[in-house]
N, C-alpha and C. Protein backbone atom coordinates (compact mmCIF):
# COMPACT_ATOMS: atom_id res chain seq x y z
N UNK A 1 35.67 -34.24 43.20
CA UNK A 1 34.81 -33.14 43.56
C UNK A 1 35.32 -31.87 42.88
N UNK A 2 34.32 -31.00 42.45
CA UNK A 2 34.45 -29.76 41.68
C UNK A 2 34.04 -28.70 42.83
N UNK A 3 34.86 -28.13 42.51
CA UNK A 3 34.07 -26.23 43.43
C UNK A 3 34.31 -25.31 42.26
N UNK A 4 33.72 -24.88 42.42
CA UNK A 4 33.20 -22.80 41.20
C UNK A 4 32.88 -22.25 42.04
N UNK A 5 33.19 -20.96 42.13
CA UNK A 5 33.15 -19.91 42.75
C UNK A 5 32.61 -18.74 41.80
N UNK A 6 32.03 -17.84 42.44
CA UNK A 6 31.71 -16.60 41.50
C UNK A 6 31.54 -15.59 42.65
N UNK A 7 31.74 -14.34 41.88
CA UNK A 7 31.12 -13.43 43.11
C UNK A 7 30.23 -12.25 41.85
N UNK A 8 29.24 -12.34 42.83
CA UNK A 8 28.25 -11.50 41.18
C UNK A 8 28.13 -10.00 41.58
N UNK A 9 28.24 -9.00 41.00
CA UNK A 9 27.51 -8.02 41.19
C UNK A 9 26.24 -7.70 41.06
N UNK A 10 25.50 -7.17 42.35
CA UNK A 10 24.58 -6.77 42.61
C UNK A 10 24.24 -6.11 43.79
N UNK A 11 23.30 -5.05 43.82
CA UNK A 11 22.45 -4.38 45.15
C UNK A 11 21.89 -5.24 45.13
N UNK A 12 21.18 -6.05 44.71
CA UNK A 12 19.85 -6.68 45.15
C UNK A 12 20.13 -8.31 46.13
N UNK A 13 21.95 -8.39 46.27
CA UNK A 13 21.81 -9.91 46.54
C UNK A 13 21.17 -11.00 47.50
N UNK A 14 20.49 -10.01 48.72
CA UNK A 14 20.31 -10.89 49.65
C UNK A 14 18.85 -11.01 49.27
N UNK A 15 18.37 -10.01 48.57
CA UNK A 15 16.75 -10.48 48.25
C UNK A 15 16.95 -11.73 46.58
N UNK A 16 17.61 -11.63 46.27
CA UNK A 16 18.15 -12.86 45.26
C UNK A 16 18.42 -14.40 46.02
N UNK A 17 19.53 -14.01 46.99
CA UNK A 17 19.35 -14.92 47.78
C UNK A 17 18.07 -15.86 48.40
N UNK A 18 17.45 -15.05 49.08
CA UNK A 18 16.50 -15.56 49.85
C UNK A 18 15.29 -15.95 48.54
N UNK A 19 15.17 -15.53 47.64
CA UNK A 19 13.89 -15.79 46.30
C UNK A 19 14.77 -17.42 45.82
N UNK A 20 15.78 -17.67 45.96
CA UNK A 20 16.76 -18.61 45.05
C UNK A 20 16.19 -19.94 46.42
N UNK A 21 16.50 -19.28 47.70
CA UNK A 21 16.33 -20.59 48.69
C UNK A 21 14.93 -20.72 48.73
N UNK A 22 14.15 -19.98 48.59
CA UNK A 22 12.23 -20.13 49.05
C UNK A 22 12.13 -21.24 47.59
N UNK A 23 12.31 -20.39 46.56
CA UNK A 23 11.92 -21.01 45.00
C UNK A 23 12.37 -23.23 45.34
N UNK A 24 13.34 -22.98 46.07
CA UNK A 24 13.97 -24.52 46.19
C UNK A 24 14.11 -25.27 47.24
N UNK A 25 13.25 -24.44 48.29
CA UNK A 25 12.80 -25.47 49.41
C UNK A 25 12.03 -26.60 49.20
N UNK A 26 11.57 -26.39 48.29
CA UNK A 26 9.88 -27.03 48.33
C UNK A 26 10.57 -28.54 47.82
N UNK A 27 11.85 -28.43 47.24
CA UNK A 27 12.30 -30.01 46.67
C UNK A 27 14.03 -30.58 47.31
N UNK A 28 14.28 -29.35 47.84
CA UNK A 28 15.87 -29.40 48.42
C UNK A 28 15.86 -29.15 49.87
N UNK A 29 16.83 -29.55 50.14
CA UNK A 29 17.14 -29.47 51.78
C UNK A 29 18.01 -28.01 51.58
N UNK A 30 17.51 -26.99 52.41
CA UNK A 30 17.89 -25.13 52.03
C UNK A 30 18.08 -24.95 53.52
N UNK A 31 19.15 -24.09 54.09
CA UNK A 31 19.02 -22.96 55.17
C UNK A 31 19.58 -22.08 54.58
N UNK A 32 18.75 -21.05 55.26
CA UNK A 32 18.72 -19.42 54.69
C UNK A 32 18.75 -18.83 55.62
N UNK A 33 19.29 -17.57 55.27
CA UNK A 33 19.06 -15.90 56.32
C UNK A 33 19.34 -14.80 55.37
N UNK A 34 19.42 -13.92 55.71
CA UNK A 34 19.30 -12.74 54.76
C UNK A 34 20.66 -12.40 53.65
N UNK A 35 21.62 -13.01 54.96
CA UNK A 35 23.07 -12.93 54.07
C UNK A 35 23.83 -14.55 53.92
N UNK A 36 23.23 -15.17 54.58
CA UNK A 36 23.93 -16.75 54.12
C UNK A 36 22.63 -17.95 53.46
N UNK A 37 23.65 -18.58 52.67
CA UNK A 37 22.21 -19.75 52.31
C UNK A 37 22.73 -20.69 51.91
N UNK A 38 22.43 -22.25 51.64
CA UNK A 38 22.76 -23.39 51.74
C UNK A 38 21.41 -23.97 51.18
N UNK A 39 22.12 -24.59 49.79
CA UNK A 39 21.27 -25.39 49.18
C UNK A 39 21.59 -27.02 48.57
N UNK A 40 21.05 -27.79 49.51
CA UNK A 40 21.81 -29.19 49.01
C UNK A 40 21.01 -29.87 47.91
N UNK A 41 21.38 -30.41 46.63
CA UNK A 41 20.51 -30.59 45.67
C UNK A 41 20.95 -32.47 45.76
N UNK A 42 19.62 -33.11 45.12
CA UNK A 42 19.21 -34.17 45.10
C UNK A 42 20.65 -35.13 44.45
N UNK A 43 21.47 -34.44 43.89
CA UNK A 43 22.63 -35.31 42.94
C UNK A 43 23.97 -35.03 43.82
N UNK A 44 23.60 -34.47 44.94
CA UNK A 44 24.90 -34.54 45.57
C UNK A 44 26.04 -32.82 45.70
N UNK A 45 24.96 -32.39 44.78
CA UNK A 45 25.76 -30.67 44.83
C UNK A 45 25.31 -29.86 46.04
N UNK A 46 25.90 -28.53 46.43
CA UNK A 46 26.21 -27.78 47.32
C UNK A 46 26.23 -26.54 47.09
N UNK A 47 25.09 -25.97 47.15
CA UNK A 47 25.43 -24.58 46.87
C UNK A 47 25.03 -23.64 48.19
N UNK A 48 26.68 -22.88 48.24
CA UNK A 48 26.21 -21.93 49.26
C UNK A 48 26.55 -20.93 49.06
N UNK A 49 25.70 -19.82 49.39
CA UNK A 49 25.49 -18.72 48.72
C UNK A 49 26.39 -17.36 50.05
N UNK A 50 26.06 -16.05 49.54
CA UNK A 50 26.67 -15.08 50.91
C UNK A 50 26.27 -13.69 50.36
N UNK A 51 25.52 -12.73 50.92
CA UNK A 51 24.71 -11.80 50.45
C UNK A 51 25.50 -10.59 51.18
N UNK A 52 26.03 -9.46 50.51
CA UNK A 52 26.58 -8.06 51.03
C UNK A 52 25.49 -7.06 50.58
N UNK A 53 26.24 -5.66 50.41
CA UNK A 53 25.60 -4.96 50.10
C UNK A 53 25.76 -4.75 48.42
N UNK A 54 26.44 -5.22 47.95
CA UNK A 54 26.58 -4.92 46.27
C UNK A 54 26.90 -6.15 45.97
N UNK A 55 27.42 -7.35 46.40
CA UNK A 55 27.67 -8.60 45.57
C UNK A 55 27.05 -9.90 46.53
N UNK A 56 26.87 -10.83 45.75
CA UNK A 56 26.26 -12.59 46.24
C UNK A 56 27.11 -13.23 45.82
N UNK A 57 28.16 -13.89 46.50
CA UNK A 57 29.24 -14.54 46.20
C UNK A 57 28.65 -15.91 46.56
N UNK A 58 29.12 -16.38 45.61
CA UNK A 58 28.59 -18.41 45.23
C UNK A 58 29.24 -19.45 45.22
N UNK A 59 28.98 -20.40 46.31
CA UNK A 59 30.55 -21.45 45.50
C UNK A 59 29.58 -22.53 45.75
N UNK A 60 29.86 -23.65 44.62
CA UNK A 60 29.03 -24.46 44.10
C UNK A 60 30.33 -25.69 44.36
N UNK A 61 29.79 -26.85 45.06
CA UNK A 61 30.52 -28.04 45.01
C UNK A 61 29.95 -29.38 44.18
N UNK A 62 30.32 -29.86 43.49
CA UNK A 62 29.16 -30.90 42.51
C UNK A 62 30.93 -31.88 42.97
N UNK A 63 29.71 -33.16 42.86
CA UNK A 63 30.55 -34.38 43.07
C UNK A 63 31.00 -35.06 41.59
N UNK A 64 32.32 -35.97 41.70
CA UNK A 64 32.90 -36.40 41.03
C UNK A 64 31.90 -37.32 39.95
N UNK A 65 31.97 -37.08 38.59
CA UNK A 65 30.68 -38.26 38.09
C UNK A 65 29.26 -36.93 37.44
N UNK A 66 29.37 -35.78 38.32
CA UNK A 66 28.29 -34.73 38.23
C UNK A 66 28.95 -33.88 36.81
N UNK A 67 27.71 -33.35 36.32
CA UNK A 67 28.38 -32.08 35.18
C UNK A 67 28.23 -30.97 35.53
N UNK A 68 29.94 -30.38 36.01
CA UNK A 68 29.78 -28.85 37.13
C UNK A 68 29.58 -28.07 36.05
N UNK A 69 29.85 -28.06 34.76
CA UNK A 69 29.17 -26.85 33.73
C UNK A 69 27.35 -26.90 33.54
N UNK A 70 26.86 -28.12 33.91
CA UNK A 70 25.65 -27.61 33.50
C UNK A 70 24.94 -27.43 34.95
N UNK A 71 25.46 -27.60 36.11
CA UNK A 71 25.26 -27.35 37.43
C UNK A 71 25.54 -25.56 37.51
N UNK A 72 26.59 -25.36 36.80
CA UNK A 72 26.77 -23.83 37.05
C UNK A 72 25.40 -22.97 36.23
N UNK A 73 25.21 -23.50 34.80
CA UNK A 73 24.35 -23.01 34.29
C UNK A 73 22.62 -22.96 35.24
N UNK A 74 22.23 -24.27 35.77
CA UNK A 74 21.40 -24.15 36.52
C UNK A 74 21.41 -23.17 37.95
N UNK A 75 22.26 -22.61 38.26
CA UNK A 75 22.27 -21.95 39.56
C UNK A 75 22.33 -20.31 38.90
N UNK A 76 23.35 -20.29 37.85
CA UNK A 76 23.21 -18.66 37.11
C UNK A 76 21.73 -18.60 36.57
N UNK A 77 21.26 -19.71 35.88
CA UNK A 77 19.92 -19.18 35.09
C UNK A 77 18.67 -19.05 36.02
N UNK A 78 18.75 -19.64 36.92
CA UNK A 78 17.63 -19.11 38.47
C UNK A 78 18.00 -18.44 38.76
N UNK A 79 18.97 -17.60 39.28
CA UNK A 79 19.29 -16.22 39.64
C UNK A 79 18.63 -15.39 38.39
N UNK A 80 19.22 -15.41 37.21
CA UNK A 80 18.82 -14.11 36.51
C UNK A 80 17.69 -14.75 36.20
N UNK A 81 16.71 -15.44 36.77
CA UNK A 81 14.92 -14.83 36.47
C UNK A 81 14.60 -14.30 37.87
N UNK A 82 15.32 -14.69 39.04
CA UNK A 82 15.31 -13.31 40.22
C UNK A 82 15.12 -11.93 39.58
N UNK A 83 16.31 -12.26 38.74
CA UNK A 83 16.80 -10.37 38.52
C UNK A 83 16.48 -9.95 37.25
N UNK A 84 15.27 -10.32 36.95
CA UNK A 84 14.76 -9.87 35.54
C UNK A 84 15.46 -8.40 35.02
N UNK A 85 15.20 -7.59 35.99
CA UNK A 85 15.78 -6.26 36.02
C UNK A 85 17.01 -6.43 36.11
N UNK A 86 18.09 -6.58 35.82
CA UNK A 86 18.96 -6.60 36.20
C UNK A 86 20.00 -7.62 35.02
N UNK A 87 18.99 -8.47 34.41
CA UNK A 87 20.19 -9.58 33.70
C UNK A 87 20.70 -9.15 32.77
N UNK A 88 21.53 -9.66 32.26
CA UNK A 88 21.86 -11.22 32.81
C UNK A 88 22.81 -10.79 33.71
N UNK A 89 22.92 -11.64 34.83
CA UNK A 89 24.38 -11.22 35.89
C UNK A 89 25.39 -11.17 35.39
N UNK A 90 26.16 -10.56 36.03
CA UNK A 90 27.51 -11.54 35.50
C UNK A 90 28.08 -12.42 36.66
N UNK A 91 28.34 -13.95 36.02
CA UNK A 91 29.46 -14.72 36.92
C UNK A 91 30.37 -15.09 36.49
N UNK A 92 31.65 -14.78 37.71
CA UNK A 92 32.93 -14.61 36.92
C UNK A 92 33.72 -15.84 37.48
N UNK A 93 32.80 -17.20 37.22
CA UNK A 93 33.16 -18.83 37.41
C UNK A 93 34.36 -18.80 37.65
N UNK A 94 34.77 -19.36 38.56
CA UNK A 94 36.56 -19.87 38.26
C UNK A 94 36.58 -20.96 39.69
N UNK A 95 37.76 -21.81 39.59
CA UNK A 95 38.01 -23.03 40.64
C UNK A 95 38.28 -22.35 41.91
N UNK A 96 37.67 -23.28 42.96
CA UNK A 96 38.03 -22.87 43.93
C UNK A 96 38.12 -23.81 45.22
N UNK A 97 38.81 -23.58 46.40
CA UNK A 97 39.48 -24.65 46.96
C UNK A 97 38.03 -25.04 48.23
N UNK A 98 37.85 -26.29 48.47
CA UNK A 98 37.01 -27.03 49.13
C UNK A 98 36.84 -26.24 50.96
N UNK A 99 35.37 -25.79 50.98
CA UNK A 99 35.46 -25.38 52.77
C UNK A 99 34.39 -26.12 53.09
N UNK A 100 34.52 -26.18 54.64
CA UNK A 100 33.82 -26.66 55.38
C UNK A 100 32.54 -26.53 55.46
């Protein structure tokens, strides 16, 4: 198992948030709220999200066998068409240790 972490800058994160979980209900199992979100994708990945007032911090779990670089690319490149205004984000990827 892989974890990535990022924490992005932005004002806008919890309305990023919540556009990222609506956009991927319709095919993923998602809980959302304004500042937390949880997105379980069909291959076994984990993305849960966390909305402040200036940053959306991300940590992405993809299973052993999965490709966590092109899993990261899919979760950054839906965000920045959220944030047309705003892109490209920046995410500042790096490993991170497994939570509950």
């Amino acid at each position: 198992m892989s974890v990535r972490v990022a924490r992005v800058p932005t004002a806008s994160a919890s309305r990023y948030l919540q556009q990222l979980a609506k956009h991927w209900s319709h095919k993923m199992e998602v809980s959302y709220s304004e500042q937390e979100g949880r997105i379980a994708f069909p291959n076994g990945s984990v993305l849960k999200m966390r909305a402040d007032s200036d940053t959306l911090d991300v940590m992405l779990t993809v299973p052993d066998g999965e490709d966590a670089a092109r899993m990261q690319e899919v979760v950054s490149s839906h965000l920045d068409r959220f944030a047309f205004r705003e892109t490209p984000l920046t995410f500042d990827w790096r490993d991170g240790a497994p939570t509950s």
